[in-house]
Protein backbone atom coordinates (compact mmCIF):
# COMPACT_ATOMS: atom_id res chain seq x y z
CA UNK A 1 -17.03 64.26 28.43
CA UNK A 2 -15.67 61.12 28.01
CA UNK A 3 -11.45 60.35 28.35
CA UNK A 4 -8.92 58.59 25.71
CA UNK A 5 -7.71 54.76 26.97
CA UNK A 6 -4.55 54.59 25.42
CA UNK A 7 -3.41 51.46 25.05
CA UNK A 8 0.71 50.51 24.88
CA UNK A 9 1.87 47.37 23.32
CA UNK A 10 3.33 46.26 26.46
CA UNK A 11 -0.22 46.34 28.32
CA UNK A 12 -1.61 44.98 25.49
CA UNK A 13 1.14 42.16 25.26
CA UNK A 14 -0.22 41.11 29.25
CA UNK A 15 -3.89 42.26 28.87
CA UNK A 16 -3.86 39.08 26.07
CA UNK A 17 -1.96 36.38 28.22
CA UNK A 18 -4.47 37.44 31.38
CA UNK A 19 -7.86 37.00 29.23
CA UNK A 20 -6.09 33.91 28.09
CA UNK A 21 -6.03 32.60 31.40
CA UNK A 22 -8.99 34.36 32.72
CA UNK A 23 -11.69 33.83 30.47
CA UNK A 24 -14.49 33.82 32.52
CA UNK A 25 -13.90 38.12 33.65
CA UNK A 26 -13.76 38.90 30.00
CA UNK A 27 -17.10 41.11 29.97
CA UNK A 28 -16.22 42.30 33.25
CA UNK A 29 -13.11 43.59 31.80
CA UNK A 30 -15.02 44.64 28.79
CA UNK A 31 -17.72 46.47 31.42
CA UNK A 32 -14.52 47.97 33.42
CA UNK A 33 -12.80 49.80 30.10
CA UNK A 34 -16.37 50.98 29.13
CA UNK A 35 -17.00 52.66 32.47
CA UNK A 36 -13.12 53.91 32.43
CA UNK A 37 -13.90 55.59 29.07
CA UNK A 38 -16.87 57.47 30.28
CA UNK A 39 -15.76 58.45 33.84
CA UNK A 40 -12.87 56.93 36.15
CA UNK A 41 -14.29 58.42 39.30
CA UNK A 42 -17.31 56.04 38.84
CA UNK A 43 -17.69 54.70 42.81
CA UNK A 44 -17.60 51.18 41.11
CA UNK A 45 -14.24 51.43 40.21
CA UNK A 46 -12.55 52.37 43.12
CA UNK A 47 -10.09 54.34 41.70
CA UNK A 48 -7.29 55.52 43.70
CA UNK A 49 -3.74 56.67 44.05
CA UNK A 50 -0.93 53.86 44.66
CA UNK A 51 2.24 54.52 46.74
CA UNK A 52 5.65 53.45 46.95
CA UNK A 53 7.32 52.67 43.97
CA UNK A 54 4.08 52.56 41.99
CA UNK A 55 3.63 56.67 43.26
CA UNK A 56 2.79 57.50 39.46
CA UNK A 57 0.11 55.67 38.61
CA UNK A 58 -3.43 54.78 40.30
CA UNK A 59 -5.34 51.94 40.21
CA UNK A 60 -8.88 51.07 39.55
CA UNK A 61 -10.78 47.25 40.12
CA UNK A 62 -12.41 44.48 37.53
CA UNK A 63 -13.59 42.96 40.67
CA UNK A 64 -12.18 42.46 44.23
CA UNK A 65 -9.59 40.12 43.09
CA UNK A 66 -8.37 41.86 40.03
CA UNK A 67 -7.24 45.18 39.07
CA UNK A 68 -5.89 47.29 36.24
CA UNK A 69 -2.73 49.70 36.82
CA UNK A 70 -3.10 52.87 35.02
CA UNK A 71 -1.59 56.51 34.60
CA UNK A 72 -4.53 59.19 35.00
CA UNK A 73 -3.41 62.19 32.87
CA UNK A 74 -6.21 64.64 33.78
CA UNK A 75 -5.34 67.34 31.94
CA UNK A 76 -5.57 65.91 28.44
CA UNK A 77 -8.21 63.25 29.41
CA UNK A 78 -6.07 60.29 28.38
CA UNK A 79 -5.47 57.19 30.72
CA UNK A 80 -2.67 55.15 29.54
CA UNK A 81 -2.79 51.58 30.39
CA UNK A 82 0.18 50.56 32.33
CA UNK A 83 -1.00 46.64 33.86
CA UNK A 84 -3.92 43.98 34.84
CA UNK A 85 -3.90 40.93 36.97
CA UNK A 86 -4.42 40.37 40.38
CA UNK A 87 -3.60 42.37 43.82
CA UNK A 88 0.10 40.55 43.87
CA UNK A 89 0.65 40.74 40.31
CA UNK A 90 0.06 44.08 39.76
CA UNK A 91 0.84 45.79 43.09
């Protein structure tokens, strides 16, 4: 069963200016949403839990350099968007 992305206008906003710089991860990106969609616990993901004063949301990778920031609302299967860029950017 697959989950909703749900995309705000902020992440969108950011998701635009780091393709912009990044061209060159843009299928990965593309491959990373895809496999988000269909299941988040995928092992090539690495989705896990942050801590701190990110607590709320979890984190899954594009690659081992950059990651997307999201909110995992299991019960409704919807995963808002929250940010994208790499380790220090996001984190």
């Amino acid at each position: 069963m697959a989950y909703t992305l749900i995309y705000p206008e902020s992440y969108i906003k950011r998701a635009r200016k780091f393709l912009r710089k990044h061209p060159e991860i843009h299928n990965q990106y593309q491959k990373t949403l895809e496999l988000l969609e269909l299941d988040p616990y995928h092992p090539s993901l690495r989705l896990h839990n942050l801590s701190g004063r990110l607590k709320d949301l979890s984190s899954v990778s594009i690659n081992m350099s950059y990651r997307i920031t999201l909110e995992l609302e299991i019960r409704d299967k919807e995963i808002i968007l929250v940010n994208l860029g790499d380790h220090d950017q996001v984190y």
